[in-house]
C-alpha atoms as a PDB file:
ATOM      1  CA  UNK A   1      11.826  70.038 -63.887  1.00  0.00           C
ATOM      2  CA  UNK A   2      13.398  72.884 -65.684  1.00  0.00           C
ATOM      3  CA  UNK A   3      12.169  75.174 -62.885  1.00  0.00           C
ATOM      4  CA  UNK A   4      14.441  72.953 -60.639  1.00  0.00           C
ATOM      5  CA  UNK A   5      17.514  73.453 -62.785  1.00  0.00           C
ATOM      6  CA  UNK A   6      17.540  77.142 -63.239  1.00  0.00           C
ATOM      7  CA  UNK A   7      16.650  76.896 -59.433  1.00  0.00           C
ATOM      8  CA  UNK A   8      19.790  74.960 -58.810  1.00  0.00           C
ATOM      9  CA  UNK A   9      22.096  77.233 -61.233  1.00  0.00           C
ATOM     10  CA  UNK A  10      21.355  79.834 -59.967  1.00  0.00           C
ATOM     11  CA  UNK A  11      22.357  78.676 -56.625  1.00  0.00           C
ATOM     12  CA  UNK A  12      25.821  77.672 -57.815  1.00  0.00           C
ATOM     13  CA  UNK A  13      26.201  81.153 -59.284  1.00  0.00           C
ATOM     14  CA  UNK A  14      25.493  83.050 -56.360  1.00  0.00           C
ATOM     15  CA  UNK A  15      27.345  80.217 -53.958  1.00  0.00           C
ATOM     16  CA  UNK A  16      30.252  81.053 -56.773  1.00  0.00           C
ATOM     17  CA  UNK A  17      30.106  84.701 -56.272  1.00  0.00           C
ATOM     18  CA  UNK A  18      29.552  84.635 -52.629  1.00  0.00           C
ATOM     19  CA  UNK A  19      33.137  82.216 -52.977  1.00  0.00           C
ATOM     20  CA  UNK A  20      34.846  84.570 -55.004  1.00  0.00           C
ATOM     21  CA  UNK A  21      34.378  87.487 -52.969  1.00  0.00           C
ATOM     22  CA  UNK A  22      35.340  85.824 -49.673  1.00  0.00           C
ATOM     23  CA  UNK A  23      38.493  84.260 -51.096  1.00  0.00           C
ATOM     24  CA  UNK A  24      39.560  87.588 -53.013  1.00  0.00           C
ATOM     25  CA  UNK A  25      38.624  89.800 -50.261  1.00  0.00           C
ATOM     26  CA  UNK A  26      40.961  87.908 -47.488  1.00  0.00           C
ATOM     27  CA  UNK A  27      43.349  87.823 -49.988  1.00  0.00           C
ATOM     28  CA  UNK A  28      43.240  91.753 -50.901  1.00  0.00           C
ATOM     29  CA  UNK A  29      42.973  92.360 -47.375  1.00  0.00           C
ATOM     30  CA  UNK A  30      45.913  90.280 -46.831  1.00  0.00           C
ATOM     31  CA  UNK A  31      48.126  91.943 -49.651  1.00  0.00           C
ATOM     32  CA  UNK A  32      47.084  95.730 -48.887  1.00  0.00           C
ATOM     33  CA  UNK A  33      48.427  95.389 -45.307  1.00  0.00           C
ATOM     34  CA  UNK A  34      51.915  96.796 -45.112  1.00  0.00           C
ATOM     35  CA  UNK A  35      54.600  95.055 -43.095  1.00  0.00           C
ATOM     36  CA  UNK A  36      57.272  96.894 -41.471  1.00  0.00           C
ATOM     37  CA  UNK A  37      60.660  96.386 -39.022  1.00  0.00           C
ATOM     38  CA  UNK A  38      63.291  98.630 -38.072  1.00  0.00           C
ATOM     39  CA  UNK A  39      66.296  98.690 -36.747  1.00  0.00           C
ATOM     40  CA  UNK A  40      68.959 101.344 -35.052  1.00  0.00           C
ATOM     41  CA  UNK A  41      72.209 101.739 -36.565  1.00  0.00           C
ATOM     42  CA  UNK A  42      75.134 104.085 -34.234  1.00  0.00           C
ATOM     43  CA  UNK A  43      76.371 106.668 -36.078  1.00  0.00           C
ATOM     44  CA  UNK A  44      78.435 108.192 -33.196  1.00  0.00           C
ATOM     45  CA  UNK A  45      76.975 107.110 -29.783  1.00  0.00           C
ATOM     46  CA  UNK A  46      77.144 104.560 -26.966  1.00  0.00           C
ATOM     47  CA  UNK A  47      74.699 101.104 -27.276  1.00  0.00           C
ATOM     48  CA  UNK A  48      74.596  98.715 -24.727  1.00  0.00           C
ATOM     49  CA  UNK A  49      71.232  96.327 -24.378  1.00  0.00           C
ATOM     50  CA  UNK A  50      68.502  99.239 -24.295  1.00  0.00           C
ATOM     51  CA  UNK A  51      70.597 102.221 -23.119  1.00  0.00           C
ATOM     52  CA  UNK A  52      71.393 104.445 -26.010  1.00  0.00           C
ATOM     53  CA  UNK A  53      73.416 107.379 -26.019  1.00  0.00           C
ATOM     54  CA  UNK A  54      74.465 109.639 -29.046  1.00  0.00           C
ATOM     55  CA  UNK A  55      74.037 110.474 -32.729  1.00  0.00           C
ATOM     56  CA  UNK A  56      71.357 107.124 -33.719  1.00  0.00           C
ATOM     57  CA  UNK A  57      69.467 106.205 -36.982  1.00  0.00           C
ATOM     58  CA  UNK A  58      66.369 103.921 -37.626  1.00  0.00           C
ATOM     59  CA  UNK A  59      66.257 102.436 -40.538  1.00  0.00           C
ATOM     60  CA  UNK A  60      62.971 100.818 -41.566  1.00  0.00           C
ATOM     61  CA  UNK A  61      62.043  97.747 -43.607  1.00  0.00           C
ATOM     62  CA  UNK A  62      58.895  97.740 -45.671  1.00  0.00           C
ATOM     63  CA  UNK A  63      56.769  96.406 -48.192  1.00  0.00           C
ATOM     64  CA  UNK A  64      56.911  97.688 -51.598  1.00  0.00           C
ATOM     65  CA  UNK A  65      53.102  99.258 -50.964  1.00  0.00           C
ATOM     66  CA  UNK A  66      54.434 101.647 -47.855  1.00  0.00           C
ATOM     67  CA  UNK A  67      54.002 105.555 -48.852  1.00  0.00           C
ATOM     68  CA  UNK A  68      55.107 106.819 -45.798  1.00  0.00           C
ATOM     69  CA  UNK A  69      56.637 106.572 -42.499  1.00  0.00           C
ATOM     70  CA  UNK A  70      56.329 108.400 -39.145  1.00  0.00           C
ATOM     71  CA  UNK A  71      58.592 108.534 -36.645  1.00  0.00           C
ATOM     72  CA  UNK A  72      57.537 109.311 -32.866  1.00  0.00           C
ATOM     73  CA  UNK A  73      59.041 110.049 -30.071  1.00  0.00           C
ATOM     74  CA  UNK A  74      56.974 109.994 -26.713  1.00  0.00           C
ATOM     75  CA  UNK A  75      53.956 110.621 -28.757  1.00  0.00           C
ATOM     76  CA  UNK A  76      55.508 113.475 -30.697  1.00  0.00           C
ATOM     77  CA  UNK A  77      55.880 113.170 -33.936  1.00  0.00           C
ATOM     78  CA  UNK A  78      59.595 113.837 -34.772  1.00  0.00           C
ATOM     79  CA  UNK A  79      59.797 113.278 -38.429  1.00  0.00           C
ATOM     80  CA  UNK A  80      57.552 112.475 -41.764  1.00  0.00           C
ATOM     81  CA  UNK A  81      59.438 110.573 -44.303  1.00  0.00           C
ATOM     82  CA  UNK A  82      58.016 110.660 -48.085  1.00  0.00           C
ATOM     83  CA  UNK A  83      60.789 109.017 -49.163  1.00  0.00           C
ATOM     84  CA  UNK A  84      61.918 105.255 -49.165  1.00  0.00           C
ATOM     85  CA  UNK A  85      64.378 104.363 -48.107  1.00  0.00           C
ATOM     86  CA  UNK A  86      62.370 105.154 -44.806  1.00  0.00           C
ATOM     87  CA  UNK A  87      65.166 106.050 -41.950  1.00  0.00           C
ATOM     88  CA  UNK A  88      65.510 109.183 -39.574  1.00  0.00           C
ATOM     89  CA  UNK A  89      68.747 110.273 -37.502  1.00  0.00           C
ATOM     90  CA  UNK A  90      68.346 111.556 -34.143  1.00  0.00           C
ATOM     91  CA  UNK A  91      70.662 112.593 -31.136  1.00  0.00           C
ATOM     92  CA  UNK A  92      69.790 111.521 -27.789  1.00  0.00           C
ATOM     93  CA  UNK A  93      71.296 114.574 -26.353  1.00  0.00           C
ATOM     94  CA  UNK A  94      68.369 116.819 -27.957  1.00  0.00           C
ATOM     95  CA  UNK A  95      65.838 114.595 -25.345  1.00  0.00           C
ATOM     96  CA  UNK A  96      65.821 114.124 -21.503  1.00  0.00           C
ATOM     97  CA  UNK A  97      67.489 110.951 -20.181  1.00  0.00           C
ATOM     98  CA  UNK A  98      65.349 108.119 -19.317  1.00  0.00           C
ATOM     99  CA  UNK A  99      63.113 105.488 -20.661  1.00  0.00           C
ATOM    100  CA  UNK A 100      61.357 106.926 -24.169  1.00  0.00           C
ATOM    101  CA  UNK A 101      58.973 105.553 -26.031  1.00  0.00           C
ATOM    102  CA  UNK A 102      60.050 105.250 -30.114  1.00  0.00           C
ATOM    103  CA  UNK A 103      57.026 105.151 -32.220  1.00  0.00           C
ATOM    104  CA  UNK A 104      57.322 104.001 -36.032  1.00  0.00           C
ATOM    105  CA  UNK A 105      54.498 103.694 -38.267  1.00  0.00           C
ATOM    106  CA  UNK A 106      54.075 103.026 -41.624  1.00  0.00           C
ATOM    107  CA  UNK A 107      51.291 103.920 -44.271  1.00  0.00           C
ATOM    108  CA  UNK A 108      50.161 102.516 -47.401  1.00  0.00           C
ATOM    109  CA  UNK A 109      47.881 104.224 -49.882  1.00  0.00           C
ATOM    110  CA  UNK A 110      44.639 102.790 -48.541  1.00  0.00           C
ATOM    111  CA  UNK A 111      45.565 104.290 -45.202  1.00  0.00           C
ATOM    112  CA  UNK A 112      46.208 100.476 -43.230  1.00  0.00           C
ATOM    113  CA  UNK A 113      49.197 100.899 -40.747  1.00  0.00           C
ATOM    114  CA  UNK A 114      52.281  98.872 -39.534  1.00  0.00           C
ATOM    115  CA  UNK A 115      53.638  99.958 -36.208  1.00  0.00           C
ATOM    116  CA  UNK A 116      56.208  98.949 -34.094  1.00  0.00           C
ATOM    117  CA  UNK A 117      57.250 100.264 -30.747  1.00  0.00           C
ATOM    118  CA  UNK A 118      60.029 100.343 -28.541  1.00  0.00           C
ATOM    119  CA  UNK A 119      60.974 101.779 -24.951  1.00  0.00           C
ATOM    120  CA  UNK A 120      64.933 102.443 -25.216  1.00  0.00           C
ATOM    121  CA  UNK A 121      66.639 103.942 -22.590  1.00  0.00           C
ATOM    122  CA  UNK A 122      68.576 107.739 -23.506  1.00  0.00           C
ATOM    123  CA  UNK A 123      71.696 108.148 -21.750  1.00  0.00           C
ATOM    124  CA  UNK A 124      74.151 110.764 -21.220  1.00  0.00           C
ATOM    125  CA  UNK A 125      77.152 110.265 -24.206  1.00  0.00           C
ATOM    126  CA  UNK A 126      79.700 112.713 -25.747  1.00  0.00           C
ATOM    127  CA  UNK A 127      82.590 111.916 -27.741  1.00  0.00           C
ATOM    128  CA  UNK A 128      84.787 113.583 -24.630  1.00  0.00           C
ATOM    129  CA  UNK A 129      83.972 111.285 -22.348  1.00  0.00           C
ATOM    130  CA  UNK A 130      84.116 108.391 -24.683  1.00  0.00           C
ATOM    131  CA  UNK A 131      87.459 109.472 -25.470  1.00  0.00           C
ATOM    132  CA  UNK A 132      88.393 110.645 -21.959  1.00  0.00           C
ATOM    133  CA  UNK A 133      87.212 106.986 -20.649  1.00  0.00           C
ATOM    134  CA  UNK A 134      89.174 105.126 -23.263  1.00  0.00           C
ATOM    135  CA  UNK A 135      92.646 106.925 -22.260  1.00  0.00           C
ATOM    136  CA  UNK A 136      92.250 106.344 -18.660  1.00  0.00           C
ATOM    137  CA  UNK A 137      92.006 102.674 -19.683  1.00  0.00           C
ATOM    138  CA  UNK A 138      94.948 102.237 -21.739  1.00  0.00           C
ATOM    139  CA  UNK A 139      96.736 104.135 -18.769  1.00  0.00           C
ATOM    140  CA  UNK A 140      95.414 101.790 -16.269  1.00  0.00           C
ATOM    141  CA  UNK A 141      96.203  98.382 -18.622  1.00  0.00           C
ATOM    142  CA  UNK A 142      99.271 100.097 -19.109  1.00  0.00           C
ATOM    143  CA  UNK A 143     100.493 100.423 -15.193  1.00  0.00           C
ATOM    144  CA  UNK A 144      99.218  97.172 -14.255  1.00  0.00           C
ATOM    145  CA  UNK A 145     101.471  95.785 -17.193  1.00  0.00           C
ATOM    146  CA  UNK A 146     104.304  97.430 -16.042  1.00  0.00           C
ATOM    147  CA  UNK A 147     103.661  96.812 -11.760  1.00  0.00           C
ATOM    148  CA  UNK A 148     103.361  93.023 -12.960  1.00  0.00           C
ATOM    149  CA  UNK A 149     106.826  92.798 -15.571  1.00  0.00           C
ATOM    150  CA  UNK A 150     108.439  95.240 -12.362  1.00  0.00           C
ATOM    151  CA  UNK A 151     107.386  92.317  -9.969  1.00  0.00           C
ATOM    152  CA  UNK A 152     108.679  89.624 -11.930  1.00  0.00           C
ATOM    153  CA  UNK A 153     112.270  90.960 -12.364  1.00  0.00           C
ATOM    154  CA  UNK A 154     112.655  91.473  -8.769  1.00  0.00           C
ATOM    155  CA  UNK A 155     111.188  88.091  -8.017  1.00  0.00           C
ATOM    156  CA  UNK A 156     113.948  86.839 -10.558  1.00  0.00           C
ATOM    157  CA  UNK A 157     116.862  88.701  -9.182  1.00  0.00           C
ATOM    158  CA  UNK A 158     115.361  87.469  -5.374  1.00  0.00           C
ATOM    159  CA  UNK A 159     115.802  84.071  -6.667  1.00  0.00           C
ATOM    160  CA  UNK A 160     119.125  84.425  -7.915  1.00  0.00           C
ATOM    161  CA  UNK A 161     120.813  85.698  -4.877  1.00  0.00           C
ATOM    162  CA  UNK A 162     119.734  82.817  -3.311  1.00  0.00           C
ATOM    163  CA  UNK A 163     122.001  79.900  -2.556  1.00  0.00           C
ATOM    164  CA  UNK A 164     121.383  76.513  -1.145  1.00  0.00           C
ATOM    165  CA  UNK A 165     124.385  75.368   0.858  1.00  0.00           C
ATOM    166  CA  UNK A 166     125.146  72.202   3.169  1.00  0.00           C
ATOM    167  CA  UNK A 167     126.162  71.805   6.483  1.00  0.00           C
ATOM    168  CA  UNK A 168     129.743  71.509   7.110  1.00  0.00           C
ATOM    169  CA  UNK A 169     131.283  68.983   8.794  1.00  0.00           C
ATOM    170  CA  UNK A 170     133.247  69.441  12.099  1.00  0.00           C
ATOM    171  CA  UNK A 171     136.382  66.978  12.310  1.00  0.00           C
ATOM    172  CA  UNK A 172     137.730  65.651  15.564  1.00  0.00           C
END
């Protein structure tokens, strides 16, 4: 009978250990992953849905384990940040225009990876045009306002002139 017991203790022991390590393991596994998001901030450029023109800069959002990030740009790698915060500036101007491909990854000390990807759209911006394009509106509003109070006066003055007046009568 005793033979039993330390049979069955033992069992429980290693069944306990086997436990332990499972449960711990996900859990370390689950805890040494970093997590990461970014997003792009317009310093001096033009944004609209994915087009992007201009001074940009990432910024990143990690967990407290992240080391380092990378920052790629059509597979080229376009920065190494040591530092947190994690963030790089670029100019689309320094790129061809088109569809690019913005890689971000980030590293923790065990060497697991969070990466997130997307495809935005460079296209042609300078201040001079922005600038340039923004005049020419005003001038437009500006004439339309002014062809539209013009038309109103006139239509006023039209109106005054007018006058309604009866028939006269003939006497016999």
């Amino acid at each position: 009978m005793l033979d039993w017991l330390k049979c069955s203790v033992n069992r429980i022991i290693c069944f306990s250990i086997v436990a332990w390590l499972l449960v711990f393991g996900c859990l370390a596994g689950v805890i040494a992953s970093p997590s990461l998001s970014t997003s792009y901030y317009k310093n001096d450029g033009y944004g609209l849905g994915d087009d992007i023109g201009g001074q940009w800069t990432i910024n990143t959002d990690v967990s407290p384990d992240v080391s380092y990030v990378e920052f790629y740009v059509d597979e080229q790698l376009e920065f190494n940040d040591t530092l947190a915060p994690f963030s790089w500036s670029f100019n689309t101007n320094n790129y061809t225009l088109g569809l690019h491909t913005i890689r971000v990854i980030a590293f923790n000390p065990s060497g697991e990876t969070a990466t997130v990807v997307s495809n935005p759209n460079f296209v042609e911006y300078s201040a001079t045009n922005f600038w340039l394009m923004t005049i020419v509106g005003v001038v437009i509003v500006l004439v339309v306002t002014l062809t539209v109070s013009l038309f109103r006066v006139r239509k006023k003055k039209l109106t005054k002139n007018v006058y309604i007046t009866s028939p006269k009568k003939i006497c016999d």
